[in-house]
N, C-alpha and C. Protein backbone atom coordinates (compact mmCIF):
# COMPACT_ATOMS: atom_id res chain seq x y z
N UNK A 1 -2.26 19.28 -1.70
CA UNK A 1 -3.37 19.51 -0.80
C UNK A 1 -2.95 19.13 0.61
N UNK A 2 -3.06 19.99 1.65
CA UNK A 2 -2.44 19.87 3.11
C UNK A 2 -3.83 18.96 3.73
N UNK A 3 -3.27 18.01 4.20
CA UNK A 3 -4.29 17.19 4.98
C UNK A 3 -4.49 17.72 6.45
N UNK A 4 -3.99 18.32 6.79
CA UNK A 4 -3.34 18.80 8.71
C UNK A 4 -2.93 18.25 9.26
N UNK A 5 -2.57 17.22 8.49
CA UNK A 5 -1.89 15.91 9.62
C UNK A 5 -0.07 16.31 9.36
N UNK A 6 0.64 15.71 10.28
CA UNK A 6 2.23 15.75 9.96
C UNK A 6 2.45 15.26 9.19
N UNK A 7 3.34 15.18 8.10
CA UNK A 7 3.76 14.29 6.74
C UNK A 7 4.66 13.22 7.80
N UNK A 8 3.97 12.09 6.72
CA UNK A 8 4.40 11.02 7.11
C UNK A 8 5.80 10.56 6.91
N UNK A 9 6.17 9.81 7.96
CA UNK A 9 7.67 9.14 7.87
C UNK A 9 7.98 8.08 7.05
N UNK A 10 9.32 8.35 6.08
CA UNK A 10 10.03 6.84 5.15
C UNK A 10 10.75 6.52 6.21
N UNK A 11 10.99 5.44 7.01
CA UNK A 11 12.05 5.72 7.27
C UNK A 11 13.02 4.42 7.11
N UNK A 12 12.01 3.99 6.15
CA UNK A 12 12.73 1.89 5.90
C UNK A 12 13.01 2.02 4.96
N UNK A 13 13.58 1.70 4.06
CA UNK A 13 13.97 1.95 2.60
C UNK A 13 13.62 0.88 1.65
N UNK A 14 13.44 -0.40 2.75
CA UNK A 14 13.04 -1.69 1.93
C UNK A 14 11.76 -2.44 2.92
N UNK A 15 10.74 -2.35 2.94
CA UNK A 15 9.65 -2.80 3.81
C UNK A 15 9.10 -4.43 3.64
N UNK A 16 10.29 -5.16 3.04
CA UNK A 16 9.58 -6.43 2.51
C UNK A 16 10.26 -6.85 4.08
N UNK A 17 9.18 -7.87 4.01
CA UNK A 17 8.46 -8.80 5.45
C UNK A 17 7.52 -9.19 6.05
N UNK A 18 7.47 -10.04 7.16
CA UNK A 18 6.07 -10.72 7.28
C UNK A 18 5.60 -9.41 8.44
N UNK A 19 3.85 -9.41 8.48
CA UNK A 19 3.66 -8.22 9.16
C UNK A 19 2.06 -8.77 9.85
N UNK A 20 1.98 -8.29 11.11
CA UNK A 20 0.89 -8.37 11.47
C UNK A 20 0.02 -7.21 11.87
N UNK A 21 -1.02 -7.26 11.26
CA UNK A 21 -2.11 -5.79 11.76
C UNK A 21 -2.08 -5.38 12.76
N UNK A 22 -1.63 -4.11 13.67
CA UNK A 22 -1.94 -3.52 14.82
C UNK A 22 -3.28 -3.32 14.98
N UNK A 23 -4.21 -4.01 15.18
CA UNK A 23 -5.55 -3.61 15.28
C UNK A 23 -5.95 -2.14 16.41
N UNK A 24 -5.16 -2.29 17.12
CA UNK A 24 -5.70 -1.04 18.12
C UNK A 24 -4.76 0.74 17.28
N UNK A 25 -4.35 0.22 16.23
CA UNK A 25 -3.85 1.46 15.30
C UNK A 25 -4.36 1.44 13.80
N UNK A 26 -5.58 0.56 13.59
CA UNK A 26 -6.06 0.66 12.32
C UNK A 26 -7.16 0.57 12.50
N UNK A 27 -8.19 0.74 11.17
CA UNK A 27 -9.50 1.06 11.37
C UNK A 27 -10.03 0.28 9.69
N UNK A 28 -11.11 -0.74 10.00
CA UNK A 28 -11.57 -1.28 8.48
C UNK A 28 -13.20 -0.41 9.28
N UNK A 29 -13.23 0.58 8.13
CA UNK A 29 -14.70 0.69 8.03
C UNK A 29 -15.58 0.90 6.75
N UNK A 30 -16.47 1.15 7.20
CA UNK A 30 -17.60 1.11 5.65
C UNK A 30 -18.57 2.99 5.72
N UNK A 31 -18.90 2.63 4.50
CA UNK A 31 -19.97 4.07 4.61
C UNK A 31 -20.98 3.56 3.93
N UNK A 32 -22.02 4.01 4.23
CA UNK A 32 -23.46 3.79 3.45
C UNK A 32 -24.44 4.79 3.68
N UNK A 33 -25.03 5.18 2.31
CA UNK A 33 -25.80 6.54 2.30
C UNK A 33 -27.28 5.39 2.72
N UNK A 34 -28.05 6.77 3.78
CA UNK A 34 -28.81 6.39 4.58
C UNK A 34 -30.23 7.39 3.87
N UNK A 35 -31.24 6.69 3.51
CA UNK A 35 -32.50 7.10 3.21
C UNK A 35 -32.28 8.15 2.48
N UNK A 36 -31.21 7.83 1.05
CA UNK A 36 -31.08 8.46 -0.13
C UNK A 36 -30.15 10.17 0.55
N UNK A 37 -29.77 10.69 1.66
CA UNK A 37 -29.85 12.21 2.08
C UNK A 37 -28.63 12.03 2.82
N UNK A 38 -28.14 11.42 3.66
CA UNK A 38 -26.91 11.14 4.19
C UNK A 38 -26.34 9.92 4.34
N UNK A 39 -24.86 9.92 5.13
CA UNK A 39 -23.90 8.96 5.32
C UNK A 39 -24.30 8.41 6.72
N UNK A 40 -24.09 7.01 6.48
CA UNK A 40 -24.12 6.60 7.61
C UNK A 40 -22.98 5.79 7.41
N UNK A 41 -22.03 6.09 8.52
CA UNK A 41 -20.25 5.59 8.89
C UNK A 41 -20.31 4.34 10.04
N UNK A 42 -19.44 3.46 9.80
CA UNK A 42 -19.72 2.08 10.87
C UNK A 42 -18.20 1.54 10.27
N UNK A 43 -17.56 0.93 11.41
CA UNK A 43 -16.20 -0.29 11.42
C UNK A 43 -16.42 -1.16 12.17
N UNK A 44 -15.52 -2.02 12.19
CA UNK A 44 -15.51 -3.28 12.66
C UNK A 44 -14.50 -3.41 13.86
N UNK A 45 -14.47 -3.28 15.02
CA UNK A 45 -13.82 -3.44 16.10
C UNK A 45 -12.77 -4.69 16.42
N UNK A 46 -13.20 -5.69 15.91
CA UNK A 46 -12.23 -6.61 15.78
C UNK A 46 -11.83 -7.27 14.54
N UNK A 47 -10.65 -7.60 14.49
CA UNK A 47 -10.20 -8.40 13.33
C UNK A 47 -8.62 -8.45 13.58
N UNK A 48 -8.21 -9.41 12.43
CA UNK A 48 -7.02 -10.06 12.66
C UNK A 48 -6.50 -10.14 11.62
N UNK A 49 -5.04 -9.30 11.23
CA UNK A 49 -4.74 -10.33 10.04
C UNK A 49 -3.28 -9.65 9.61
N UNK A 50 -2.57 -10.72 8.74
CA UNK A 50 -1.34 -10.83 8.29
C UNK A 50 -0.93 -10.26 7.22
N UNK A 51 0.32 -9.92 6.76
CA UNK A 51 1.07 -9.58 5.22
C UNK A 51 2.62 -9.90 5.59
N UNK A 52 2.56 -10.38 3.94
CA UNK A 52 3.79 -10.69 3.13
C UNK A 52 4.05 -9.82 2.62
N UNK A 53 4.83 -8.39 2.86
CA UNK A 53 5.25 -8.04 2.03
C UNK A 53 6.75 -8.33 0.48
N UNK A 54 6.57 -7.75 -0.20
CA UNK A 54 8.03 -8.15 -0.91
C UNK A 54 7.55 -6.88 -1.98
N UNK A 55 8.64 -6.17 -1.71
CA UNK A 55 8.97 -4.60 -2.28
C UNK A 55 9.55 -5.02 -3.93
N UNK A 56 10.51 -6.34 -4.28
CA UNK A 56 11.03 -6.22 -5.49
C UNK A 56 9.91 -6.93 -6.33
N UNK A 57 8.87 -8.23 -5.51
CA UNK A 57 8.19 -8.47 -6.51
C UNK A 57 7.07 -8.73 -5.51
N UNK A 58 5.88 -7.58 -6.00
CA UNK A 58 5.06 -7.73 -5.24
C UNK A 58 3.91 -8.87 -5.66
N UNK A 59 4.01 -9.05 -6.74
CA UNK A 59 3.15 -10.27 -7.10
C UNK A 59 3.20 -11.48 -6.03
N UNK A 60 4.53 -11.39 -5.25
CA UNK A 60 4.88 -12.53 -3.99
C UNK A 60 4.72 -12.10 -3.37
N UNK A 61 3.77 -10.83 -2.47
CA UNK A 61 3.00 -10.13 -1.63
C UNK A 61 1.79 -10.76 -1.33
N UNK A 62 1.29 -10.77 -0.07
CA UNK A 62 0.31 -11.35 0.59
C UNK A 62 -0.47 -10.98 1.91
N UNK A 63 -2.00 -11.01 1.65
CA UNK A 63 -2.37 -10.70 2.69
C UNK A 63 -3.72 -11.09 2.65
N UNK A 64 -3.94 -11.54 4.35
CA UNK A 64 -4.82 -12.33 4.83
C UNK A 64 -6.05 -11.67 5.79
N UNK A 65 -7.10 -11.45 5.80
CA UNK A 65 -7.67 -10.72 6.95
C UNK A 65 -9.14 -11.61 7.33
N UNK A 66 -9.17 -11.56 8.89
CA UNK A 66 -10.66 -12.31 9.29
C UNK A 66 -11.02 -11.23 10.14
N UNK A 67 -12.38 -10.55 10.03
CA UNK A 67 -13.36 -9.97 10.61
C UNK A 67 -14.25 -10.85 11.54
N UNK A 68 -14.62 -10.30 12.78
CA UNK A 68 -15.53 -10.55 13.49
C UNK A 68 -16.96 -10.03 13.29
N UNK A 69 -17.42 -10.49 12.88
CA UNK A 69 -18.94 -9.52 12.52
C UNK A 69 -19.58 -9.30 14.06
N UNK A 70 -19.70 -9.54 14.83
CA UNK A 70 -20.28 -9.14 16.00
C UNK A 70 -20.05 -7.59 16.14
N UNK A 71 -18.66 -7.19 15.93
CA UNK A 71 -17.90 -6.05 16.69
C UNK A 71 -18.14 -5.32 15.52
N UNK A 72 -19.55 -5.34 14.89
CA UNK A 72 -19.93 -4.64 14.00
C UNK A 72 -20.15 -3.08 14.18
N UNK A 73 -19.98 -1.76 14.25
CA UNK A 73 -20.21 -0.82 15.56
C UNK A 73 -20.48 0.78 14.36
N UNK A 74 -21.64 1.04 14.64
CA UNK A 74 -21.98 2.33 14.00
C UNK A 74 -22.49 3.30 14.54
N UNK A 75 -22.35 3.36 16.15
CA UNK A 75 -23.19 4.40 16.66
C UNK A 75 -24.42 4.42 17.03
N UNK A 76 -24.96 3.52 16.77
CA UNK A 76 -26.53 2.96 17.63
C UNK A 76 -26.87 1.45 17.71
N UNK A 77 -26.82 0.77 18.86
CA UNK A 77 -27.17 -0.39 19.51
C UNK A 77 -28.05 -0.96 18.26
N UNK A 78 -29.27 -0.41 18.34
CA UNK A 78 -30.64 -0.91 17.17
C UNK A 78 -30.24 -1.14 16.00
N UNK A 79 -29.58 -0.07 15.22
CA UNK A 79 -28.66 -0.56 13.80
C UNK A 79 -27.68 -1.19 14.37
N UNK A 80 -26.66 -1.43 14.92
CA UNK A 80 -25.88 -2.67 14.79
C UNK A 80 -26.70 -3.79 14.96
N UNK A 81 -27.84 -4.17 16.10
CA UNK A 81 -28.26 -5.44 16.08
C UNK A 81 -28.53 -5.68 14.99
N UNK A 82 -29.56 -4.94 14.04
CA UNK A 82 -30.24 -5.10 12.69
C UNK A 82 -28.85 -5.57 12.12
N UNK A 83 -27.94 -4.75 12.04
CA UNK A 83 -26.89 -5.74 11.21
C UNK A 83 -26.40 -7.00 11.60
N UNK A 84 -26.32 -7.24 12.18
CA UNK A 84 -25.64 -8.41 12.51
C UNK A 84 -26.88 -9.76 12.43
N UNK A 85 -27.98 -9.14 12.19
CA UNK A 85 -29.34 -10.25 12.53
C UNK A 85 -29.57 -10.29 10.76
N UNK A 86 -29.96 -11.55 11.02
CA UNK A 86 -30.36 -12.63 9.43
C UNK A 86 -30.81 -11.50 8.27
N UNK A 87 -31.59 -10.23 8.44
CA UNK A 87 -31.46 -9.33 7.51
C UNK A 87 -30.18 -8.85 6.79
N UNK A 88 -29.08 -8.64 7.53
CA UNK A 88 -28.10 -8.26 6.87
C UNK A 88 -26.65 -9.41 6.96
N UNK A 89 -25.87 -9.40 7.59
CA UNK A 89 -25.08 -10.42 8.03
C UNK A 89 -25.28 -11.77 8.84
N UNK A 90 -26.04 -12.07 9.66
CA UNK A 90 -26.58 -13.14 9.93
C UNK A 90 -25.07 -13.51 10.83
N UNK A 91 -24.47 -12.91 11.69
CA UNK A 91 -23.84 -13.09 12.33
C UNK A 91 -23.66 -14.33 13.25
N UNK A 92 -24.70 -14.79 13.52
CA UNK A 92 -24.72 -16.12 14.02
C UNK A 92 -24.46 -16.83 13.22
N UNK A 93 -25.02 -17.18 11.94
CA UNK A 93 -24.89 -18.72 10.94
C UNK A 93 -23.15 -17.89 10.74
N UNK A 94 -23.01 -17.08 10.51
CA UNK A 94 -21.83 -16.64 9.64
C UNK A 94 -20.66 -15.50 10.61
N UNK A 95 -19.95 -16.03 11.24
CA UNK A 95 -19.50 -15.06 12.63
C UNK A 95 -18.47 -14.25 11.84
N UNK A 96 -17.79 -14.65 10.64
CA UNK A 96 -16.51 -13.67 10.28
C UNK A 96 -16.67 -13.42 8.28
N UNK A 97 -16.11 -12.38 8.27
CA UNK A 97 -15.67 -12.03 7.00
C UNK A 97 -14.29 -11.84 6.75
N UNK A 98 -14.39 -12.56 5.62
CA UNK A 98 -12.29 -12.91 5.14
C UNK A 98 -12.01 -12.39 4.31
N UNK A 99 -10.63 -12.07 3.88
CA UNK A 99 -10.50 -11.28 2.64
C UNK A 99 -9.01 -11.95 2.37
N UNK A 100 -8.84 -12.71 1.24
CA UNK A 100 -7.53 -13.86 0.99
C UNK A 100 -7.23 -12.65 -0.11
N UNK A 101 -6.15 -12.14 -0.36
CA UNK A 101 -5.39 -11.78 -1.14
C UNK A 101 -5.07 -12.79 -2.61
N UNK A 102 -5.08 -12.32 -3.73
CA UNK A 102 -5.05 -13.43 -4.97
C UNK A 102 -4.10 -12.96 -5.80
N UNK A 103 -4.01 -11.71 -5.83
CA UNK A 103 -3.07 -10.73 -6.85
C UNK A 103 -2.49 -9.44 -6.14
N UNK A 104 -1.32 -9.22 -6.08
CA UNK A 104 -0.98 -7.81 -5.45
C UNK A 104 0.04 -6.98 -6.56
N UNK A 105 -0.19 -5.46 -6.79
CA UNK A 105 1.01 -5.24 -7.97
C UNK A 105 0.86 -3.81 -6.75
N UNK A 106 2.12 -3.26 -7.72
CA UNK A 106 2.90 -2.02 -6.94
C UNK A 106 3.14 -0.81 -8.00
N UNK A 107 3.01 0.39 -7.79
CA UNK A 107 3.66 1.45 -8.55
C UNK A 107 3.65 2.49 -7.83
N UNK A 108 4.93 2.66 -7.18
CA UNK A 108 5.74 3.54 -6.59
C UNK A 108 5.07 3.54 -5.20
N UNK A 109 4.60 4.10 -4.60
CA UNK A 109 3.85 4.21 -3.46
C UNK A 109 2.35 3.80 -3.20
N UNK A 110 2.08 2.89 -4.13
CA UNK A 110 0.55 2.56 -4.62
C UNK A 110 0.38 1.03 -4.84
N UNK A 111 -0.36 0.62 -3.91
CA UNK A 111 -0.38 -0.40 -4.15
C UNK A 111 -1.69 -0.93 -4.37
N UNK A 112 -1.75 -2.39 -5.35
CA UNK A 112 -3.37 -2.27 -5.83
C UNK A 112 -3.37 -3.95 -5.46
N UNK A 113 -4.44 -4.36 -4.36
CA UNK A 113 -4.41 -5.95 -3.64
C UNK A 113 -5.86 -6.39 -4.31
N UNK A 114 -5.94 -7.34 -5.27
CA UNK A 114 -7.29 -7.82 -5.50
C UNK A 114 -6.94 -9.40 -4.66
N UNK A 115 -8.18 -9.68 -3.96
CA UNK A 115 -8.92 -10.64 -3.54
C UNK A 115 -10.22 -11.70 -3.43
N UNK A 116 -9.75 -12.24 -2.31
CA UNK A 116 -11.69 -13.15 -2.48
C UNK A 116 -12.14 -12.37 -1.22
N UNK A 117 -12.79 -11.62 -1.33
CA UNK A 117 -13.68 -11.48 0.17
C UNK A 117 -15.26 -12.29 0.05
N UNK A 118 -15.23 -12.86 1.43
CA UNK A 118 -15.67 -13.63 1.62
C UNK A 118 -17.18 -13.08 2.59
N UNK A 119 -18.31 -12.50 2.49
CA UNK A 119 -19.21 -12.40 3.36
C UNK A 119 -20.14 -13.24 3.13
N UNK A 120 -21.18 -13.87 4.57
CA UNK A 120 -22.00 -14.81 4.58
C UNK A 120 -21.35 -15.83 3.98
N UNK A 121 -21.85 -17.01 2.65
CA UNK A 121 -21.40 -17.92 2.21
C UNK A 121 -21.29 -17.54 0.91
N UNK A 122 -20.71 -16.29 0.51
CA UNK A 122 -20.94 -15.72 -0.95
C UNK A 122 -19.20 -15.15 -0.97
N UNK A 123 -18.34 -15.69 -1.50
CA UNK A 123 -16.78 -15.16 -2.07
C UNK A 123 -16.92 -14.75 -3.34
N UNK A 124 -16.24 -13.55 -3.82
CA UNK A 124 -16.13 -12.57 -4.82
C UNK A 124 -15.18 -12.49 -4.58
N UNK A 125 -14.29 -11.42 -6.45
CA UNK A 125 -13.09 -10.57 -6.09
C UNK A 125 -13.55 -9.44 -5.63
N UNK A 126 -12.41 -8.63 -5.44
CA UNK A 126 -12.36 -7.26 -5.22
C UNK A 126 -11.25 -6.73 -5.43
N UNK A 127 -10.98 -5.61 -5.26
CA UNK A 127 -9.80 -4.84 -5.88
C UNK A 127 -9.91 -3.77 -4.69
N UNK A 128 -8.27 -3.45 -4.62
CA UNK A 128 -8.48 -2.29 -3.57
C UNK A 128 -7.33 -1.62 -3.34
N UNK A 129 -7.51 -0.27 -3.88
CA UNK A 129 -5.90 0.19 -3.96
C UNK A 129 -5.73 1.42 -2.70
N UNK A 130 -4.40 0.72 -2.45
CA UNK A 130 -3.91 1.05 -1.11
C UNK A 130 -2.75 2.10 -1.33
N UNK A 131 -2.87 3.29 -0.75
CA UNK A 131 -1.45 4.42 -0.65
C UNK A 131 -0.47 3.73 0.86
N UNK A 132 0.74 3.94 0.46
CA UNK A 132 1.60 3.41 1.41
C UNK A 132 1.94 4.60 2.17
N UNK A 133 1.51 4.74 3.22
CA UNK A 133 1.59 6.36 3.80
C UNK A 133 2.51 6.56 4.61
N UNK A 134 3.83 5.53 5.30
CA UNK A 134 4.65 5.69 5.85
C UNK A 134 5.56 4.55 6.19
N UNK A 135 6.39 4.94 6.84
CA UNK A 135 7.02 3.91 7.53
C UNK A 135 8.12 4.23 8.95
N UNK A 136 8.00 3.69 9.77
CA UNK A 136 8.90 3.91 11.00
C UNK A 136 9.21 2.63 11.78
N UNK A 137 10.33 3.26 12.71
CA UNK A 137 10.69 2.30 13.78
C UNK A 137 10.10 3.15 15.05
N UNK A 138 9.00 2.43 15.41
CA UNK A 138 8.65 3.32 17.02
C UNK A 138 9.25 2.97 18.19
N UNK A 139 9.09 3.55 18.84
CA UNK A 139 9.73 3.63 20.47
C UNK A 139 10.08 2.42 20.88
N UNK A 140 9.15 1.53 20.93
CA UNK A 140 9.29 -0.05 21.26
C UNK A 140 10.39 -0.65 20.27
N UNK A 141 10.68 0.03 19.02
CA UNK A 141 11.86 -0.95 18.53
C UNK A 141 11.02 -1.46 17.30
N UNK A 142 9.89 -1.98 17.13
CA UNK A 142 9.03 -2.24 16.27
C UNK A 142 8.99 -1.60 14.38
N UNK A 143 9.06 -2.23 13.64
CA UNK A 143 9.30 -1.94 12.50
C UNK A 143 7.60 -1.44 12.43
N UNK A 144 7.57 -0.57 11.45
CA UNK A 144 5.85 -0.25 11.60
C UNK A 144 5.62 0.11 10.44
N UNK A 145 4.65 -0.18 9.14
CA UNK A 145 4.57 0.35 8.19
C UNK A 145 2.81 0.95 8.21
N UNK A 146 2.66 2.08 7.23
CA UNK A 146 0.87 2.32 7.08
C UNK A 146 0.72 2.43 5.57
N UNK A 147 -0.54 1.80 5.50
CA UNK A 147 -1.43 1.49 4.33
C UNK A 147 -2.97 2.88 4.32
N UNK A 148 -3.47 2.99 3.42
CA UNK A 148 -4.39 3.93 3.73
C UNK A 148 -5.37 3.07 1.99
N UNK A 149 -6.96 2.80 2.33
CA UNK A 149 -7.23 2.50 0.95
C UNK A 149 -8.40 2.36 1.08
N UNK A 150 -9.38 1.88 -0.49
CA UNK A 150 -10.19 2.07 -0.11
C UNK A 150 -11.34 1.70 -1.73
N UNK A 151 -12.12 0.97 -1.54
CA UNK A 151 -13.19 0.40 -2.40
C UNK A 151 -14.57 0.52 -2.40
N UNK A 152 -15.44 0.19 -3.25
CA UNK A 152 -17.04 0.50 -3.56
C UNK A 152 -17.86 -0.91 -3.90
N UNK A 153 -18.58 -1.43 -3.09
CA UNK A 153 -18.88 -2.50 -3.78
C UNK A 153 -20.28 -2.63 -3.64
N UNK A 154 -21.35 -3.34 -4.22
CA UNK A 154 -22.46 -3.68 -4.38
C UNK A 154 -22.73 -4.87 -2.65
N UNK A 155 -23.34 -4.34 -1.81
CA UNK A 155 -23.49 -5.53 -0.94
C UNK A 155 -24.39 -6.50 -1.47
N UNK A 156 -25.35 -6.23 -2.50
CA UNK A 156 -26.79 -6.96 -3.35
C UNK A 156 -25.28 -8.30 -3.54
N UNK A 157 -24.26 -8.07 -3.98
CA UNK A 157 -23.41 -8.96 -4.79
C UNK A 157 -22.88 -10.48 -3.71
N UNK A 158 -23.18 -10.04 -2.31
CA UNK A 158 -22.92 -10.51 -0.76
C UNK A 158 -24.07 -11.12 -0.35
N UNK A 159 -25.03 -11.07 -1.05
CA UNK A 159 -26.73 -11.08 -0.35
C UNK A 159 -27.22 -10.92 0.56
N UNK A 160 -26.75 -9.32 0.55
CA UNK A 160 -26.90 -8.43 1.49
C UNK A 160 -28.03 -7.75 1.41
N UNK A 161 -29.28 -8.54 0.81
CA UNK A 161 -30.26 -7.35 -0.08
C UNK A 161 -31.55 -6.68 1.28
N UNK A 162 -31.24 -6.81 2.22
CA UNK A 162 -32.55 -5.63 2.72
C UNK A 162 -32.69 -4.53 2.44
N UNK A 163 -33.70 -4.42 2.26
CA UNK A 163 -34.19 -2.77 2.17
C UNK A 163 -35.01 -2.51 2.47
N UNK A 164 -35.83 -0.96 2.24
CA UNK A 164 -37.08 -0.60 2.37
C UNK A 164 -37.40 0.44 1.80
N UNK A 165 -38.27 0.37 1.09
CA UNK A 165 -38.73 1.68 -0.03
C UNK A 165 -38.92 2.67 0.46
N UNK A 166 -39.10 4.11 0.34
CA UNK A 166 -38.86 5.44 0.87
C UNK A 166 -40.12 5.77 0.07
N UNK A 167 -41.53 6.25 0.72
CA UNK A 167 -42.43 7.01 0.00
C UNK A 167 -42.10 8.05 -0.90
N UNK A 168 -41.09 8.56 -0.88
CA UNK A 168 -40.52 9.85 -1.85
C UNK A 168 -40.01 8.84 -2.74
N UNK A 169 -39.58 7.85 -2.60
CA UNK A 169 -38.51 7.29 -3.76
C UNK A 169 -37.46 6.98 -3.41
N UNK A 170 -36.56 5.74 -4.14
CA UNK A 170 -35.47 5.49 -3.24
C UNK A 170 -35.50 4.57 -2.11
N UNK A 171 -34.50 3.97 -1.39
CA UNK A 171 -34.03 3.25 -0.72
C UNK A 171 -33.45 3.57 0.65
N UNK A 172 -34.35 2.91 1.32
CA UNK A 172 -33.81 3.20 2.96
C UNK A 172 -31.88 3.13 3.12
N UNK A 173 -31.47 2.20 2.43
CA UNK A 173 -30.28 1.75 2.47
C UNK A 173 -29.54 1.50 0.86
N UNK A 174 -28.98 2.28 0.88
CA UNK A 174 -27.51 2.37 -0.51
C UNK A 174 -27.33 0.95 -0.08
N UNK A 175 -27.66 0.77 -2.02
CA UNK A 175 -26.68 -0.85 -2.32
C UNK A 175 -24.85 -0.79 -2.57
N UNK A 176 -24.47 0.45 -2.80
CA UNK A 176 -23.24 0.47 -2.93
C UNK A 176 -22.82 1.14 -1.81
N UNK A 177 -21.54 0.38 -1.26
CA UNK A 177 -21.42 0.43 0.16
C UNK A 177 -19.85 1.09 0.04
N UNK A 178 -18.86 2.36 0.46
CA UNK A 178 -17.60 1.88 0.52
C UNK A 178 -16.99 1.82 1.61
N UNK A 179 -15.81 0.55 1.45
CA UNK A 179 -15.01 0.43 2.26
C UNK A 179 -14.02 1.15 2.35
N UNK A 180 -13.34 1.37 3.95
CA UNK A 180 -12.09 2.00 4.07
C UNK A 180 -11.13 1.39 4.85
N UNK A 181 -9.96 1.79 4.71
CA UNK A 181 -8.60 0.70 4.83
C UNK A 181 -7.89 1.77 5.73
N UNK A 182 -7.58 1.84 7.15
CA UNK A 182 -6.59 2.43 7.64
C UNK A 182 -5.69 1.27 8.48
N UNK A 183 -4.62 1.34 7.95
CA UNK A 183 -4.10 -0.10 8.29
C UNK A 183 -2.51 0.26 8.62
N UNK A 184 -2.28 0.07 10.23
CA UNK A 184 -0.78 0.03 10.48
C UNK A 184 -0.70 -1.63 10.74
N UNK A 185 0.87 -1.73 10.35
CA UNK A 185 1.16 -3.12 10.81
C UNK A 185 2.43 -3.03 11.12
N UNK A 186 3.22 -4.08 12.19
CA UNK A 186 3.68 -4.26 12.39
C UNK A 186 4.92 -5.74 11.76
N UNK A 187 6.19 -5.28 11.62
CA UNK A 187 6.85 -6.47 11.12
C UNK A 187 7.29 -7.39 12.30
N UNK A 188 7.36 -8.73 12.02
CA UNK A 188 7.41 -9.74 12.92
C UNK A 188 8.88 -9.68 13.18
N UNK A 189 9.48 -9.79 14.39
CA UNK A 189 10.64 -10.05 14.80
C UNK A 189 11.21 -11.09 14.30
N UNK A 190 12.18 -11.39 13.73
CA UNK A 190 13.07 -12.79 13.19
C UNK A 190 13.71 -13.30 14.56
N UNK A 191 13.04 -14.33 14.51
CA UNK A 191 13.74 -15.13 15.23
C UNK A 191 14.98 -15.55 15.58
């Protein structure tokens, strides 16, 4: 199936190393069906975070991520405040969401990272399998690898529970929410 995009570059043969997220070349966002009839699409503008890779045993793979919930951002001022206010995230008592890596395995170009993500004061696992969609050395010299991935989770499980009933039936707001993973990173220079 042709995506329209250029096929992506191998061009490392061994990608184990420590790596930090290019945030201004990746994208963590979410989808949530809106008053039972459509999608409503929103990411997170800031965040930060690290990997260990190791290609021969990925079980010694690692990765760390902290979200800013403020830089919560979906396309209208009024729904982001609502999110970020004590109905949904509570961004004040609770400014970030983490996601600690616990288990990582590998098969062939596939990689599957379960964790604790951490929203409000509520940590769960999760599972989240990631396609390894490239790899290069860019212009700057920079080792660069991409991740592409992506999960479904219950926010009720986060106590995330607002809602509002729909006279037809149904829910102003889908309890199952998914996340998406577009993730370049960068490998750290050795010292």
């Amino acid at each position: 199936m042709s995506t329209g995009f250029d096929a992506p570059t191998t061009a490392i043969d061994d990608i184990t190393g420590d790596y930090t997220l290019d945030v201004s070349h990746s994208r963590l966002g979410f989808v949530a069906r809106h008053a039972m009839v459509t999608k409503v699409r929103g990411q997170f503008g800031a965040f930060e975070g690290t990997a260990h890779i190791d290609e021969k045993n990925p079980a010694a793979s690692k990765v760390d991520l902290t979200i800013q919930v403020a830089s919560i951002e979906t396309g209208s001022a009024d729904r982001d405040g609502h999110l970020k206010s004590g109905d949904f995230f509570d961004a004040e008592t609770y400014p970030t969401i983490t996601f600690v890596s616990t288990d990582v395995k590998r098969d062939g170009s596939d990689w599957t990272i379960t964790g604790d993500l951490t929203i409000k004061d509520v940590t769960k696992p999760v599972t989240i399998e990631f396609e390894q969609t490239g790899s290069a050395r860019d212009p700057f010299g920079n080792v660069r690898v991409g991740f592409e991935g992506e999960t479904t989770i219950n926010r009720k499980d986060w106590g995330l529970t607002w809602n509002a009933a729909l006279e037809t039936g149904g829910v102003l707001v889908s309890e199952k929410i998914k996340l998406e993973f577009d993730v370049s990173a960068i490998q750290n220079q050795s010292a």
